[in-house]
C-alpha atoms as a PDB file:
ATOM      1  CA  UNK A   1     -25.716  17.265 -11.632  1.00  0.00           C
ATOM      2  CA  UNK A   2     -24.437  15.085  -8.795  1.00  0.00           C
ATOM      3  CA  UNK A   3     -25.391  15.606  -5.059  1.00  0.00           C
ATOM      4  CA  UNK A   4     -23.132  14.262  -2.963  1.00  0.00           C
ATOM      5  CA  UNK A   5     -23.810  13.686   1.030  1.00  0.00           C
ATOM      6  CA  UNK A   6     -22.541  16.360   3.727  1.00  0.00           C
ATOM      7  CA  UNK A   7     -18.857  15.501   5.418  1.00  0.00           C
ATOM      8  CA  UNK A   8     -19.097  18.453   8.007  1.00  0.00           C
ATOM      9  CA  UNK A   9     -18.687  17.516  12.010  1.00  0.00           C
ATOM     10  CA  UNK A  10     -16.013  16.969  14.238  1.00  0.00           C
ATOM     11  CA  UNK A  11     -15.387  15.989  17.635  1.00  0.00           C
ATOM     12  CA  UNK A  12     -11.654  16.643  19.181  1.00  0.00           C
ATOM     13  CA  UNK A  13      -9.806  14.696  21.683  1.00  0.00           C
ATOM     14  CA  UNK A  14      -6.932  16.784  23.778  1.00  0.00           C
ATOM     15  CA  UNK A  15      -4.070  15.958  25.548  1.00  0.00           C
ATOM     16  CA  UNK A  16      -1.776  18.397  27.452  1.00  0.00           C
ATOM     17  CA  UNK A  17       2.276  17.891  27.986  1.00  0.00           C
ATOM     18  CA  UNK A  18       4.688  20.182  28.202  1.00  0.00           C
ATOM     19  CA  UNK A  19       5.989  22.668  30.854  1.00  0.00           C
ATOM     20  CA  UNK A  20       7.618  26.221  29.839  1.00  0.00           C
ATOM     21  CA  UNK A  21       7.011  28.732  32.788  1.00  0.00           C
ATOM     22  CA  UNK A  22       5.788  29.013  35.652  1.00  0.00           C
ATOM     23  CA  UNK A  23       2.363  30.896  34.363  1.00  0.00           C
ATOM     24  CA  UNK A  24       1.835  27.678  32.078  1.00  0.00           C
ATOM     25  CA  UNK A  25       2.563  25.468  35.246  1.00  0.00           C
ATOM     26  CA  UNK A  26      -0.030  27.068  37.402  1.00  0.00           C
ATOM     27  CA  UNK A  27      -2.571  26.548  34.765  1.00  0.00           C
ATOM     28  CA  UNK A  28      -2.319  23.111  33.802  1.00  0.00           C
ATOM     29  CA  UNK A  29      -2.036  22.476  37.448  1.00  0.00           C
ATOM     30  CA  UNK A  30      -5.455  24.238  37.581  1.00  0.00           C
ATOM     31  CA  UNK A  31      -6.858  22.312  35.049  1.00  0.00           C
ATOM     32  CA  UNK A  32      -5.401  18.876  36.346  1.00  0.00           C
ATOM     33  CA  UNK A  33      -8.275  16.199  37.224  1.00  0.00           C
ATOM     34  CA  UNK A  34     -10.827  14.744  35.664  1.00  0.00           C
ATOM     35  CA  UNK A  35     -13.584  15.880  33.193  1.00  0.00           C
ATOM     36  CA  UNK A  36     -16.876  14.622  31.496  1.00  0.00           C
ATOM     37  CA  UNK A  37     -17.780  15.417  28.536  1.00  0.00           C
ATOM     38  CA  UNK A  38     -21.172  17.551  28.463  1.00  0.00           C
ATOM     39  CA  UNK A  39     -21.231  18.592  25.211  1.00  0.00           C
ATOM     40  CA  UNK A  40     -20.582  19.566  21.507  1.00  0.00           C
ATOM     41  CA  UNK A  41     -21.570  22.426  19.584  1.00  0.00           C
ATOM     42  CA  UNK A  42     -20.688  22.569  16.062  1.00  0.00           C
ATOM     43  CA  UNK A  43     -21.378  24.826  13.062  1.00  0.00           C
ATOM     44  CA  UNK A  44     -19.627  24.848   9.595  1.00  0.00           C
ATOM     45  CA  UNK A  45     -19.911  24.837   5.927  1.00  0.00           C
ATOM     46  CA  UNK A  46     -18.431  21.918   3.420  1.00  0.00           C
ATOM     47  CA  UNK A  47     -17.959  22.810  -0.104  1.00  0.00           C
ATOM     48  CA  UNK A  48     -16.990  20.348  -2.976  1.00  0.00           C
ATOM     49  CA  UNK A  49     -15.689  21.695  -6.182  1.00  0.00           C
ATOM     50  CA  UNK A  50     -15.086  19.530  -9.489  1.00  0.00           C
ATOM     51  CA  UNK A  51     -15.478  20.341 -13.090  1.00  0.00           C
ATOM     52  CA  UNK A  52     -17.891  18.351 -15.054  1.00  0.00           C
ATOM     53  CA  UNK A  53     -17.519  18.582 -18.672  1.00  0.00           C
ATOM     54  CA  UNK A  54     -16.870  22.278 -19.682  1.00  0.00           C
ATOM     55  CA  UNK A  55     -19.162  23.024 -16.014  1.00  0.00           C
ATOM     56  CA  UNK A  56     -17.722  24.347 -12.988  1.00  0.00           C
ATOM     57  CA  UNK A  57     -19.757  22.708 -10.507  1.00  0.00           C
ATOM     58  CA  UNK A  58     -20.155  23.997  -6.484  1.00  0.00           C
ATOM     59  CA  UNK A  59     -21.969  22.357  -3.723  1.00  0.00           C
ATOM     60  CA  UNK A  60     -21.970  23.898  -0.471  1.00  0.00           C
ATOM     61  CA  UNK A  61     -23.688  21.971   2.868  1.00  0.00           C
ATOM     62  CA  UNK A  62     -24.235  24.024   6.191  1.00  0.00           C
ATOM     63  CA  UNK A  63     -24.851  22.985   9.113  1.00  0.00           C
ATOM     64  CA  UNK A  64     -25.319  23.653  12.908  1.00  0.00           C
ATOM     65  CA  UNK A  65     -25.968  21.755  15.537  1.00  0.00           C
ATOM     66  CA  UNK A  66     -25.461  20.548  19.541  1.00  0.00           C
ATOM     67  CA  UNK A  67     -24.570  16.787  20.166  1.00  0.00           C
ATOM     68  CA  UNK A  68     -26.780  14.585  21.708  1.00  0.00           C
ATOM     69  CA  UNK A  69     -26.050  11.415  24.332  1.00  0.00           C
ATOM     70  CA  UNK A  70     -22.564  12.977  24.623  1.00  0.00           C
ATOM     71  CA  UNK A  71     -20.512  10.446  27.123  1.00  0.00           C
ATOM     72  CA  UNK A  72     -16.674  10.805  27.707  1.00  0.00           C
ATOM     73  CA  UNK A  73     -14.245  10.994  30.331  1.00  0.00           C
ATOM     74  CA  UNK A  74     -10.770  12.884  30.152  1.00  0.00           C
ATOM     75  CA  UNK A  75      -7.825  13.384  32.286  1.00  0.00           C
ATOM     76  CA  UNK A  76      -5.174  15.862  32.914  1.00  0.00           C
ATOM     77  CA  UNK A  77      -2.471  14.749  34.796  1.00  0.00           C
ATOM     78  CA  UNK A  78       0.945  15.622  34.512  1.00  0.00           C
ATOM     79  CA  UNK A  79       1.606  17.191  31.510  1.00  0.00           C
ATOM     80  CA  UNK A  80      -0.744  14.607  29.506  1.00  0.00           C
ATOM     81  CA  UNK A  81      -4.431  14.258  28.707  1.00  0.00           C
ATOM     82  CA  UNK A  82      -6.243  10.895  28.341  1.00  0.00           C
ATOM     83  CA  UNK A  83      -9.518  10.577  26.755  1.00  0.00           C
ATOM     84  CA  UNK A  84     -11.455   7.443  26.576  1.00  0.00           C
ATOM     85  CA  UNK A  85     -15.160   6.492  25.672  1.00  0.00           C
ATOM     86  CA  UNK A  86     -15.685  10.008  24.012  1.00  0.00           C
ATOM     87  CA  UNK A  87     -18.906   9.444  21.524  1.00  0.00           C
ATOM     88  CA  UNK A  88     -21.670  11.599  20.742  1.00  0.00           C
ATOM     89  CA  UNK A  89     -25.215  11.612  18.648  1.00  0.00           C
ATOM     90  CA  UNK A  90     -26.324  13.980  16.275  1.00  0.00           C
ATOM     91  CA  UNK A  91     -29.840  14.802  15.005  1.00  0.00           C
ATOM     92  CA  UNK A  92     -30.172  17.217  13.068  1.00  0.00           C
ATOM     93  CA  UNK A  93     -31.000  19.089   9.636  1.00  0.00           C
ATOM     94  CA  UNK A  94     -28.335  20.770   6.935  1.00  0.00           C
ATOM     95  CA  UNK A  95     -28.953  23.069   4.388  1.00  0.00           C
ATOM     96  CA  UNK A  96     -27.775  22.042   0.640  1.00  0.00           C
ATOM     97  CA  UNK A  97     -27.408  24.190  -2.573  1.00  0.00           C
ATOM     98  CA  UNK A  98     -25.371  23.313  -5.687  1.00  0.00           C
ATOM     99  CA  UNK A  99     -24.336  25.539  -8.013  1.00  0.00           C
ATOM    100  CA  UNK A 100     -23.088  25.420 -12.036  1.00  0.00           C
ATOM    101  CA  UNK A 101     -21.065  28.040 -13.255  1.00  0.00           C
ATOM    102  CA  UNK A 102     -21.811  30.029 -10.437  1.00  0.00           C
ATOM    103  CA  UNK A 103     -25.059  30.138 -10.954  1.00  0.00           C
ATOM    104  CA  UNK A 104     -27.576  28.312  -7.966  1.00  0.00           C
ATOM    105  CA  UNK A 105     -29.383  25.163  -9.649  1.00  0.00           C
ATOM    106  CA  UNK A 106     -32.434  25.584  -7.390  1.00  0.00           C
ATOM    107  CA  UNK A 107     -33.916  26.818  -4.291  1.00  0.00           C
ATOM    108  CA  UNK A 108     -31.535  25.684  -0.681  1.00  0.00           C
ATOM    109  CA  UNK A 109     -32.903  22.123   0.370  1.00  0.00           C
ATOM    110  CA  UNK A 110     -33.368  21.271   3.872  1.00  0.00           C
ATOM    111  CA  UNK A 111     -32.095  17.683   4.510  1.00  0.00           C
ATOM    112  CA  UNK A 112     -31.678  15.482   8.085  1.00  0.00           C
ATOM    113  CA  UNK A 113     -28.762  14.659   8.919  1.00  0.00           C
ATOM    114  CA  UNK A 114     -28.546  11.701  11.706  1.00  0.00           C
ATOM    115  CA  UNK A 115     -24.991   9.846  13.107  1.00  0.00           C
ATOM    116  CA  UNK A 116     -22.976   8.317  15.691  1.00  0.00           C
ATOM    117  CA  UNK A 117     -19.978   8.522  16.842  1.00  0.00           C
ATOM    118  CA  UNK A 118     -18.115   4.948  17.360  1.00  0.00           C
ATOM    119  CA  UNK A 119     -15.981   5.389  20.500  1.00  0.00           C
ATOM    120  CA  UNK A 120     -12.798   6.974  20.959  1.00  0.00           C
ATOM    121  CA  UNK A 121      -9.723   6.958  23.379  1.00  0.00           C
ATOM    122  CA  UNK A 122      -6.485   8.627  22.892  1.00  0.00           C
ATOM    123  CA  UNK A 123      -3.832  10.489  24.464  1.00  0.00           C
ATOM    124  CA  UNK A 124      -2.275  13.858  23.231  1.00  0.00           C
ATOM    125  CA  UNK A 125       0.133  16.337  23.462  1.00  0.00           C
ATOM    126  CA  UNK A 126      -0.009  20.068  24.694  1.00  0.00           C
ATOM    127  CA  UNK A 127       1.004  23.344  25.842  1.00  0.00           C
ATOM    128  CA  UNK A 128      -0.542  26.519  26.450  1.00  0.00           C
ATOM    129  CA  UNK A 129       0.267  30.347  26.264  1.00  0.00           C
ATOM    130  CA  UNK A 130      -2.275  32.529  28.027  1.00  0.00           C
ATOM    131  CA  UNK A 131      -6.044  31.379  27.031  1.00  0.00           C
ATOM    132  CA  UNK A 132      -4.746  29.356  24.491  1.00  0.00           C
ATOM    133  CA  UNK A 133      -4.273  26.255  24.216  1.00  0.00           C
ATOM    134  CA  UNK A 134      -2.186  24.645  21.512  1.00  0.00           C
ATOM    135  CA  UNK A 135      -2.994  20.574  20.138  1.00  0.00           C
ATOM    136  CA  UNK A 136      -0.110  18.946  18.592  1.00  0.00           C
ATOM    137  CA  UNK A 137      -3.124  16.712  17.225  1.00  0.00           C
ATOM    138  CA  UNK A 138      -7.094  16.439  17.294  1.00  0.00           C
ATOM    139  CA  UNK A 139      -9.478  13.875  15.835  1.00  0.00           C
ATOM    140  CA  UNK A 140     -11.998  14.891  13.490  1.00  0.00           C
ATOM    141  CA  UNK A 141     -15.195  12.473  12.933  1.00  0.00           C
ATOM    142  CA  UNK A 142     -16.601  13.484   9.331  1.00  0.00           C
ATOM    143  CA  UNK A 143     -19.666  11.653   8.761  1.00  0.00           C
ATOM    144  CA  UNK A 144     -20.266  10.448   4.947  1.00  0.00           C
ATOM    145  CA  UNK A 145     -22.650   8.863   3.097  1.00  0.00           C
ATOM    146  CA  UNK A 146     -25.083   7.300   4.758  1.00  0.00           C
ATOM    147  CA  UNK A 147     -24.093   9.234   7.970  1.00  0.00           C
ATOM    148  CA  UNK A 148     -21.553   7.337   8.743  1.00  0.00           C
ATOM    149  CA  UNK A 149     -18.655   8.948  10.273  1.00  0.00           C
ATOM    150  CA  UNK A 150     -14.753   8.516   9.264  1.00  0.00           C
ATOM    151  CA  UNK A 151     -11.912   9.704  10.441  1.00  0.00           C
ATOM    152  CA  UNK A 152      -9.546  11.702   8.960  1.00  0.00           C
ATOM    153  CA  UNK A 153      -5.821  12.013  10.437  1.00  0.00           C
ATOM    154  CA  UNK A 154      -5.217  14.036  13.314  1.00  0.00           C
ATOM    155  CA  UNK A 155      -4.111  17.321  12.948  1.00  0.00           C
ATOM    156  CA  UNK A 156      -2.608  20.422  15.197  1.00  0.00           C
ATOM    157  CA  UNK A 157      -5.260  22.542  16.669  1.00  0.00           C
ATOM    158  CA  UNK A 158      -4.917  26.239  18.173  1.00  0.00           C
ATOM    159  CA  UNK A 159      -7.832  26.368  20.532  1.00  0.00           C
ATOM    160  CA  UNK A 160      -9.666  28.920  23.188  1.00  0.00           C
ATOM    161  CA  UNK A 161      -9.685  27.464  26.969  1.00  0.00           C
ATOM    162  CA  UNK A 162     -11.620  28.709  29.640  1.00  0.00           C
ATOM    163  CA  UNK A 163     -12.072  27.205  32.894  1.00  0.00           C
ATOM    164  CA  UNK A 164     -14.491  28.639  35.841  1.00  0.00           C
ATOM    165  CA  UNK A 165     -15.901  26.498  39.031  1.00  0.00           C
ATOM    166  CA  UNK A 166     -14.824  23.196  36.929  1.00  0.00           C
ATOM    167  CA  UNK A 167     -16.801  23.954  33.651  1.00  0.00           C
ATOM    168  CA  UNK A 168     -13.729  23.847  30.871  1.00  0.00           C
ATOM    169  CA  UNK A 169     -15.006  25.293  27.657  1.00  0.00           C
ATOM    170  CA  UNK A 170     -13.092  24.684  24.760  1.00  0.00           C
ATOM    171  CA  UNK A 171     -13.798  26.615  21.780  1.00  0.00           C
ATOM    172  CA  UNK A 172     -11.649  25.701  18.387  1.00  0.00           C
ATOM    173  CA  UNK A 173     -11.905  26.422  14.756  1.00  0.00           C
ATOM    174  CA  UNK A 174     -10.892  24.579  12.109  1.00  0.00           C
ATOM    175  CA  UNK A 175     -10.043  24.743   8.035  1.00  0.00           C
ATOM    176  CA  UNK A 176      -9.448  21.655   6.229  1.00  0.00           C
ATOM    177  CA  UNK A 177      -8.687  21.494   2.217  1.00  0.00           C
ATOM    178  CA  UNK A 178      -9.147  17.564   1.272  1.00  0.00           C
ATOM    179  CA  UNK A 179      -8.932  15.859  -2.493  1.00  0.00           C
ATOM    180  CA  UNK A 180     -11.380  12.917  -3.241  1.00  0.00           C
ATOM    181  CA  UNK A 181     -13.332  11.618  -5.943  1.00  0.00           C
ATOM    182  CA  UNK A 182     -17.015  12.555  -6.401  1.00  0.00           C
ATOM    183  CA  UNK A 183     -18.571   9.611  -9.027  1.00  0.00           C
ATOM    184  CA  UNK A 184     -15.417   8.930 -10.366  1.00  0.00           C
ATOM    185  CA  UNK A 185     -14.346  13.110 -11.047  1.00  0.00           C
ATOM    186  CA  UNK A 186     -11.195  14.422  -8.442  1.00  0.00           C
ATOM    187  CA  UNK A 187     -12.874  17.493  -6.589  1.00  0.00           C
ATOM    188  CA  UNK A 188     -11.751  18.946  -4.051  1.00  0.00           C
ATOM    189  CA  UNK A 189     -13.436  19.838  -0.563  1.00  0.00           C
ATOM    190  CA  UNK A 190     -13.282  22.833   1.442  1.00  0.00           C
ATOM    191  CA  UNK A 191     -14.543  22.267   5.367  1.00  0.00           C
ATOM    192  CA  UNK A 192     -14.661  25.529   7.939  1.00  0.00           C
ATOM    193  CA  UNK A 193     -16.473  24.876  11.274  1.00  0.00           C
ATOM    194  CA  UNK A 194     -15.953  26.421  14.729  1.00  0.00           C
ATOM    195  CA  UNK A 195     -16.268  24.044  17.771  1.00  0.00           C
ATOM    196  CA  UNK A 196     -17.221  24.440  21.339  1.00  0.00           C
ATOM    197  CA  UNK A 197     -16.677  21.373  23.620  1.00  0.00           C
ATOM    198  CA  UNK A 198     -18.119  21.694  27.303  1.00  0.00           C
ATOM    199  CA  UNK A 199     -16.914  19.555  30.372  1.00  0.00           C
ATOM    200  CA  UNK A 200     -17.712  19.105  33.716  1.00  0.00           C
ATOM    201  CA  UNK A 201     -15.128  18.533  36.611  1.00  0.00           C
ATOM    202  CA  UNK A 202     -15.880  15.671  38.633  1.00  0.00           C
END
């Protein structure tokens, strides 16, 4: 049996362009100014599926958590959203099972999962249709082995917005099928995690 390390968390960077209507232009002019990042909460499940031998082999990670140190500025302004120094720590615990066959190997492990994010800045593209707000493209940090996060390619994002006395909320879910290698067998990893970033107004 191989245990591999959990790839589940994800941080998202926005950017807003576009103008359609006039219901779209009084909301991103609402939401025009500048925002810092509060925080992140994440919760999701990774599994990784491979065959080994005649086995059919499962291991599914969960995990939940709020980021810590979260730092981060963006701006809307115009149709376009600029984030820079968005980073983010994470202390936490996931839970771990494999499975053969179908069948669970043991009892669910509890195991800590510690990372942090290297800094980001990037601009963006979107537009938005009631409370929804629509990413033509969203980084995801996945942290690896050894906690060290990667990054996988961004990727269009249909997202929740809600904004109220200058706290934006920004609530997201995402499902991401990826192929990679686990000791030297091609599996292939299933990711599902729901999002809620939280900014301030300044």
């Amino acid at each position: 049996m191989r245990i591999s390390s959990l790839a589940i968390a994800s941080a998202l960077i926005f950017a807003a362009c576009g103008k359609e209507n006039n219901e779209e232009l009084k909301q991103m002019d609402a939401l025009s100014g500048t925002y810092e990042y509060i925080s992140l909460y994440v919760k999701g499940t990774s599994e990784i599926i491979y065959k080994d031998g005649n086995d059919n082999i499962s291991m599914v990670s969960e995990m939940e958590y709020t980021s810590r140190e979260m730092a981060g500025m963006v701006l809307f302004e115009q149709g376009s959203m600029t984030t820079s120094g968005y980073t983010y720590k994470v202390n936490s615990d996931y839970n771990f099972q494999s499975f053969t066959n179908g069948k669970a190997d043991g009892p669910v492990q509890s195991l800590p999962f510690q990372f942090s994010t290297p800094k980001v800045s990037g601009v963006s593209q979107y537009r938005i249709a009631g409370d929804s707000v629509f990413l033509d493209k969203a980084f995801n940090h996945l942290p690896g082995a050894g906690g060290q996060p990667g990054q996988i390619p961004a990727i269009p994002v249909e997202a929740k917005f809600s904004l109220s006395n200058g706290d934006l909320s920004i609530i997201s879910s995402v499902s991401l099928v990826s192929h990679l290698t686990q000791e030297g067998i091609p599996a292939t990893q299933h990711q599902r995690f729901v999002m809620i970033s939280r900014l301030k107004k300044r």
